[in-house]
C-alpha atoms as a PDB file:
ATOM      1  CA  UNK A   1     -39.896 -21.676 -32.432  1.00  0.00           C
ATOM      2  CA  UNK A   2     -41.275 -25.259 -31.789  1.00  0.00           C
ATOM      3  CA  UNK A   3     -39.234 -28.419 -32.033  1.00  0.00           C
ATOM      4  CA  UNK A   4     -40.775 -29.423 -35.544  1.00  0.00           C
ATOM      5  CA  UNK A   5     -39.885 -25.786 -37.019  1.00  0.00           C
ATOM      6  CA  UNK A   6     -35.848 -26.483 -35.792  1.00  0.00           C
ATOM      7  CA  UNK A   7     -35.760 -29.849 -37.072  1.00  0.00           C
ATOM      8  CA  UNK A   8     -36.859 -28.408 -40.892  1.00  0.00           C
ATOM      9  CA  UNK A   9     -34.771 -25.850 -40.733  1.00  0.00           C
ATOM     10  CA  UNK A  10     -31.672 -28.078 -39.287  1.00  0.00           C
ATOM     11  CA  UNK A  11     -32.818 -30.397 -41.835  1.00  0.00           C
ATOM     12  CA  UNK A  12     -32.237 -27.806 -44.686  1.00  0.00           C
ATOM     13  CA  UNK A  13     -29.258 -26.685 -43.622  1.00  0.00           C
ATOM     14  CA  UNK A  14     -27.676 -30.303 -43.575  1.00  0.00           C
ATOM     15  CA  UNK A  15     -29.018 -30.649 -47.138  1.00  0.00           C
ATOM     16  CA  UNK A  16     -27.610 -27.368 -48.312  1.00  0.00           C
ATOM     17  CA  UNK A  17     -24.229 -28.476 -46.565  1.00  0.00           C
ATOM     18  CA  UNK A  18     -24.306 -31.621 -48.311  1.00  0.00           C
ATOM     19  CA  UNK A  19     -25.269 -29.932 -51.753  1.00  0.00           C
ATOM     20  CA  UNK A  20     -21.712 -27.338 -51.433  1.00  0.00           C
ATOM     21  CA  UNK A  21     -19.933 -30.297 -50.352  1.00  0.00           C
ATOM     22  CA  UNK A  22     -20.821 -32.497 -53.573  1.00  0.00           C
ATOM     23  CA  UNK A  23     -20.100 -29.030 -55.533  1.00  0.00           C
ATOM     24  CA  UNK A  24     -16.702 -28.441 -53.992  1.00  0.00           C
ATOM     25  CA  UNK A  25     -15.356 -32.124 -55.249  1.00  0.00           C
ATOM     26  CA  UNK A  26     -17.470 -31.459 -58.723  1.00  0.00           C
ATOM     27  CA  UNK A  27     -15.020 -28.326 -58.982  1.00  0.00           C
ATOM     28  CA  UNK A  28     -12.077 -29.795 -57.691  1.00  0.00           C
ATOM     29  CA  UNK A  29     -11.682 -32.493 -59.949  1.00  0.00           C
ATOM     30  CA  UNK A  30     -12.687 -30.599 -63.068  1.00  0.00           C
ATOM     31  CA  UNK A  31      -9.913 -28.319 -61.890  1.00  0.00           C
ATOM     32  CA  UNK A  32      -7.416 -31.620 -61.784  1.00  0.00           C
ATOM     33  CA  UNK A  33      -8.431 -32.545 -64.618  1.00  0.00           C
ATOM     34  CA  UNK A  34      -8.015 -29.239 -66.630  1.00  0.00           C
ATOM     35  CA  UNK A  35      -5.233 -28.848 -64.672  1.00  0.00           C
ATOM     36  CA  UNK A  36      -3.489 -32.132 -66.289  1.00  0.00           C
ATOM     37  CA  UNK A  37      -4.384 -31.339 -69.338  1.00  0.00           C
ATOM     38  CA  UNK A  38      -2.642 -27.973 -69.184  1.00  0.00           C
ATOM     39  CA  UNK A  39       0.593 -29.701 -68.148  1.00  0.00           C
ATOM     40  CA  UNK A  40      -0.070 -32.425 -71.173  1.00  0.00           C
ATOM     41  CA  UNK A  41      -0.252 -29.977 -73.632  1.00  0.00           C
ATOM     42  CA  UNK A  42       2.247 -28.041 -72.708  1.00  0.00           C
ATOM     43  CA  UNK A  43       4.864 -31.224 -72.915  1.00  0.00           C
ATOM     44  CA  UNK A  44       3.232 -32.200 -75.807  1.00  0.00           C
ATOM     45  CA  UNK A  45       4.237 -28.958 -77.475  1.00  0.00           C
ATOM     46  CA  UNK A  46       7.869 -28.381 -75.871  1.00  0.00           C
ATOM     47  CA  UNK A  47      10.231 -28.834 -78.637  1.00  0.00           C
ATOM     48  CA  UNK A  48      13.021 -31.275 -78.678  1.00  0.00           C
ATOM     49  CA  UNK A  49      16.022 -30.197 -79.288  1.00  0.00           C
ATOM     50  CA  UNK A  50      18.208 -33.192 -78.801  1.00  0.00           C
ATOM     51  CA  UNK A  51      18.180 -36.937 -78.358  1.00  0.00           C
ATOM     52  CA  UNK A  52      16.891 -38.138 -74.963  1.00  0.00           C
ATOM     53  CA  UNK A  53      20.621 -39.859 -74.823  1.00  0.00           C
ATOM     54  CA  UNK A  54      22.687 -36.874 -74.775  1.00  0.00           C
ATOM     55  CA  UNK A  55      23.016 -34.678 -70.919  1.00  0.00           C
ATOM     56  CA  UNK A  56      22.640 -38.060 -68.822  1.00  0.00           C
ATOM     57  CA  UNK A  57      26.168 -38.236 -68.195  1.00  0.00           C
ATOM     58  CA  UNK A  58      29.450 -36.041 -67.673  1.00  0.00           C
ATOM     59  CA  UNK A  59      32.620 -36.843 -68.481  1.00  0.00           C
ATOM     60  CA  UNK A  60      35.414 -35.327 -65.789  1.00  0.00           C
ATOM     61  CA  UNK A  61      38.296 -37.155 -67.021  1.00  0.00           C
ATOM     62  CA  UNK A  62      39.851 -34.298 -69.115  1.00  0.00           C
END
């Protein structure tokens, strides 16, 4: 192979590098962000049971 023909193809492969790169982060933060949703929904929908007030504290003087 001559010179010219390795710098195309090292070229190319940079670009195709660069391209699954970009991808990878495109992915990743759709993940995140599907991710946080997940976790907003699902303490959106957890129930409460009782006021935020009650469980902070213990009394031991009994």
């Amino acid at each position: 192979m001559d010179i010219a023909a390795l710098s195309v193809i090292s070229s190319q492969n940079n670009l195709q590098s660069q391209a699954s790169i970009l991808m990878m982060r495109k992915i990743l933060d759709m993940t995140q962000q599907g991710g946080q949703s997940a976790v907003d929904l699902l303490a959106s929908a957890a129930p409460k049971l009782s006021p935020e007030h009650l469980g902070q504290s213990i009394d031991i003087s009994a």
